[in-house]
Protein backbone atom coordinates (compact mmCIF):
# COMPACT_ATOMS: atom_id res chain seq x y z
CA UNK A 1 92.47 100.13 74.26
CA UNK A 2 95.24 100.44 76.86
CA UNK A 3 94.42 100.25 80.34
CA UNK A 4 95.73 103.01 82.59
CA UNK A 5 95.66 101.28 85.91
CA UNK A 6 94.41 97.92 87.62
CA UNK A 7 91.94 98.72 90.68
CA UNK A 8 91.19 95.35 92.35
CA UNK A 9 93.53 92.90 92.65
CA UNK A 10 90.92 90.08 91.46
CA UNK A 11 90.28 88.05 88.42
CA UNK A 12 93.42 88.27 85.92
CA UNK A 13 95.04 90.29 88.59
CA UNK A 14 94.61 88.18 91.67
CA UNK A 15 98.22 87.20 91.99
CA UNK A 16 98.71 90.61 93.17
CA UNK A 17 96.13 89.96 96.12
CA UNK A 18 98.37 88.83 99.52
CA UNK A 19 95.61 85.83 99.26
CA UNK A 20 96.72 84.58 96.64
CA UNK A 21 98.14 81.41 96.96
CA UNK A 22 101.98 80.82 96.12
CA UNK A 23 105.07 79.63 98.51
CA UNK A 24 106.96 82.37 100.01
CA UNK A 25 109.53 81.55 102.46
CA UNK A 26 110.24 84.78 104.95
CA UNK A 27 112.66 84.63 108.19
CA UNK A 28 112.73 80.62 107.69
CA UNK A 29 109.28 79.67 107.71
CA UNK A 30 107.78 78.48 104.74
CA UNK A 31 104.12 80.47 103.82
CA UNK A 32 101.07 79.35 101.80
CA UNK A 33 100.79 82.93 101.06
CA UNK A 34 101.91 86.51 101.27
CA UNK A 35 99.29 87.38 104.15
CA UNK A 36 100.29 84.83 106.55
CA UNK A 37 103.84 85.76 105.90
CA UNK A 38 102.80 89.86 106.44
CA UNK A 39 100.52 88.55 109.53
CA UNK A 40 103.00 86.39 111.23
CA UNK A 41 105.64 89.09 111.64
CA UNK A 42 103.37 91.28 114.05
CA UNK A 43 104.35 88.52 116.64
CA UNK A 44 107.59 87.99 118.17
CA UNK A 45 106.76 84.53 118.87
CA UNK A 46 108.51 82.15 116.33
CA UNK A 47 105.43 79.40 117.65
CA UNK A 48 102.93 81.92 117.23
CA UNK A 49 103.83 82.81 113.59
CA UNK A 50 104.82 78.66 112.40
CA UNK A 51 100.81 78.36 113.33
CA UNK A 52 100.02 81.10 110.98
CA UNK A 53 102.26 79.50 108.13
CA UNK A 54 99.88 76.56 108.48
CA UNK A 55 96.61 79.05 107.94
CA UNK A 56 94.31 79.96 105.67
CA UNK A 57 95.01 83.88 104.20
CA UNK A 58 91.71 84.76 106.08
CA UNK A 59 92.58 83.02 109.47
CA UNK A 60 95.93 84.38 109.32
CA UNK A 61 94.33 88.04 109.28
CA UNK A 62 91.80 87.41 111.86
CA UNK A 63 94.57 85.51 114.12
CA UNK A 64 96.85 88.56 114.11
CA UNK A 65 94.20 91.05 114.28
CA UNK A 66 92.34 92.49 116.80
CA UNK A 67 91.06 89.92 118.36
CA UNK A 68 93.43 87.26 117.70
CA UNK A 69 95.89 85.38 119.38
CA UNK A 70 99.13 86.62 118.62
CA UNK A 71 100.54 89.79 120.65
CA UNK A 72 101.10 92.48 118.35
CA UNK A 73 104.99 93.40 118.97
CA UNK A 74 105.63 96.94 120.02
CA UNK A 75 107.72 98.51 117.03
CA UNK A 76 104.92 97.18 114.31
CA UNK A 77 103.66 100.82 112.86
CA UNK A 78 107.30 101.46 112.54
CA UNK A 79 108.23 98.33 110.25
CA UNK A 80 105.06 97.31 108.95
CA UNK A 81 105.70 98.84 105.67
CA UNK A 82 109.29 97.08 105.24
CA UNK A 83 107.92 94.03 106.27
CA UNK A 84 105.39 94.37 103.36
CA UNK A 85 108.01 95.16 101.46
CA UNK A 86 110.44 92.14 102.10
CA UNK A 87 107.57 89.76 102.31
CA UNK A 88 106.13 90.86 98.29
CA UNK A 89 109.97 90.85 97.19
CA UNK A 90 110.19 87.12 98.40
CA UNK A 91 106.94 86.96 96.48
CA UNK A 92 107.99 87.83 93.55
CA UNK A 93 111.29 87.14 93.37
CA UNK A 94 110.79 83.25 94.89
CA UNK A 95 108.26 82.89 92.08
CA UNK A 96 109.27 83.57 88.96
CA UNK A 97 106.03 83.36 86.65
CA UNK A 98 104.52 85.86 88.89
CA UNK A 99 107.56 87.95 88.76
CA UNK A 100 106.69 87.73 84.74
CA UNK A 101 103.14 88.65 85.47
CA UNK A 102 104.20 91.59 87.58
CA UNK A 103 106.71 92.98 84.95
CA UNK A 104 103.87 92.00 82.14
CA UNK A 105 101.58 95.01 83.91
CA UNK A 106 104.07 97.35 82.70
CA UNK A 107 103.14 100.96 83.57
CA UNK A 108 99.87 100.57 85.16
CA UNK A 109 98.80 102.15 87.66
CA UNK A 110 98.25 99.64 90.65
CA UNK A 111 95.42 100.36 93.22
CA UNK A 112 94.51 98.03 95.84
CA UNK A 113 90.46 98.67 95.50
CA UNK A 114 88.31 96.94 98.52
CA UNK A 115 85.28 97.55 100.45
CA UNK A 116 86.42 96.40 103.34
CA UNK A 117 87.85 100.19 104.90
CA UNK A 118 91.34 99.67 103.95
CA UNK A 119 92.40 102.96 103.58
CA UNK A 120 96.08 102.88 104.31
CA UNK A 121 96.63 99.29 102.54
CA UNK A 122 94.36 99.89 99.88
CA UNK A 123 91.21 102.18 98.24
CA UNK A 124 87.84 101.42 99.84
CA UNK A 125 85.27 102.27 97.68
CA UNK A 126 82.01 101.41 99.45
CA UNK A 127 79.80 104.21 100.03
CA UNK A 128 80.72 104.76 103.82
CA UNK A 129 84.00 105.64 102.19
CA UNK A 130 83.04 107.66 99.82
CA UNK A 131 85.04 110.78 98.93
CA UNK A 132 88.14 109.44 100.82
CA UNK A 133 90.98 108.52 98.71
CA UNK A 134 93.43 105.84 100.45
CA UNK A 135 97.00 105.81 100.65
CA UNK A 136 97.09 102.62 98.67
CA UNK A 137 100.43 101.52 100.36
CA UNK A 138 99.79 98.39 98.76
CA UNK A 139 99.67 99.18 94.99
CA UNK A 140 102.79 101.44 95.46
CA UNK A 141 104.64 99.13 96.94
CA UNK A 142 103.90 96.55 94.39
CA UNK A 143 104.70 99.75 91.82
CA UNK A 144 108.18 99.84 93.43
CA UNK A 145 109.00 96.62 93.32
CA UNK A 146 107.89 96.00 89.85
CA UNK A 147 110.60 98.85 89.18
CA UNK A 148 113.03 97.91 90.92
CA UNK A 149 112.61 94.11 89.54
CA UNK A 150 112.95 95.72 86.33
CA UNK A 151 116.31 97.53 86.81
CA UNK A 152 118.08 94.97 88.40
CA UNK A 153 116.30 91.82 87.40
């Protein structure tokens, strides 16, 4: 039986996580991971964001969150989305067996499924959430880039 889409990004499928653990070099810093290449770009600070390059994917959400240390810059809703976007083509592109794993999910629909609230990122689907169906920003732009990897290698 063919599966028509991949809704958590766990498991077989965790490489598609921003947790997941690979080298990505962004903007001349060299990452542990997607998320603390995402996370260090809300701060202008080059310091700032070489201290998230040394994090864990958790700590590097938390210190660029709410309550973290860095200083959110003041054009972030309007780039976050390329940002993503640059950061997971480094991703994939930098690392070329999960390039193959990306292309290797074919047509699927991808869906960034959490319980965590992430309704613009992702699809929360804990009970509070219920009846809300996110924007997955996440899957599509992995959908994109899988695409667009596939067109022009």
């Amino acid at each position: 039986m063919e599966i028509k889409k991949i809704d958590h990004f766990d498991g077989e499928y965790a490489f598609l996580s921003n947790f997941y653990i690979c080298n990505v070099t962004y903007n001349g810093i060299n990452y542990k991971h997607t998320e603390g290449a995402f996370q260090a770009q809300k701060s202008l600070n080059e310091q700032d964001r070489r201290v998230i390059a040394s994090l864990s994917p958790s700590q590097a959400k938390r210190a660029a969150g709410r309550r973290g240390f860095v200083k959110l810059r003041p054009d972030w809703e309007d780039i976050k989305d390329q940002i993503m976007d640059e950061v997971l083509i480094a991703k994939f592109t930098q690392n070329p067996s999960l390039k193959e794993q990306l292309l290797d999910t074919g047509d699927v629909e991808l869906i960034e499924g959490n319980t965590w609230h992430d309704n613009y990122w992702g699809n929360c689907t804990c009970s509070k959430c219920s009846g809300i169906i996110g924007r997955n920003q996440l899957g599509k732009t992995l959908m994109n880039i899988r695409e667009e990897i596939r067109k022009n290698g």
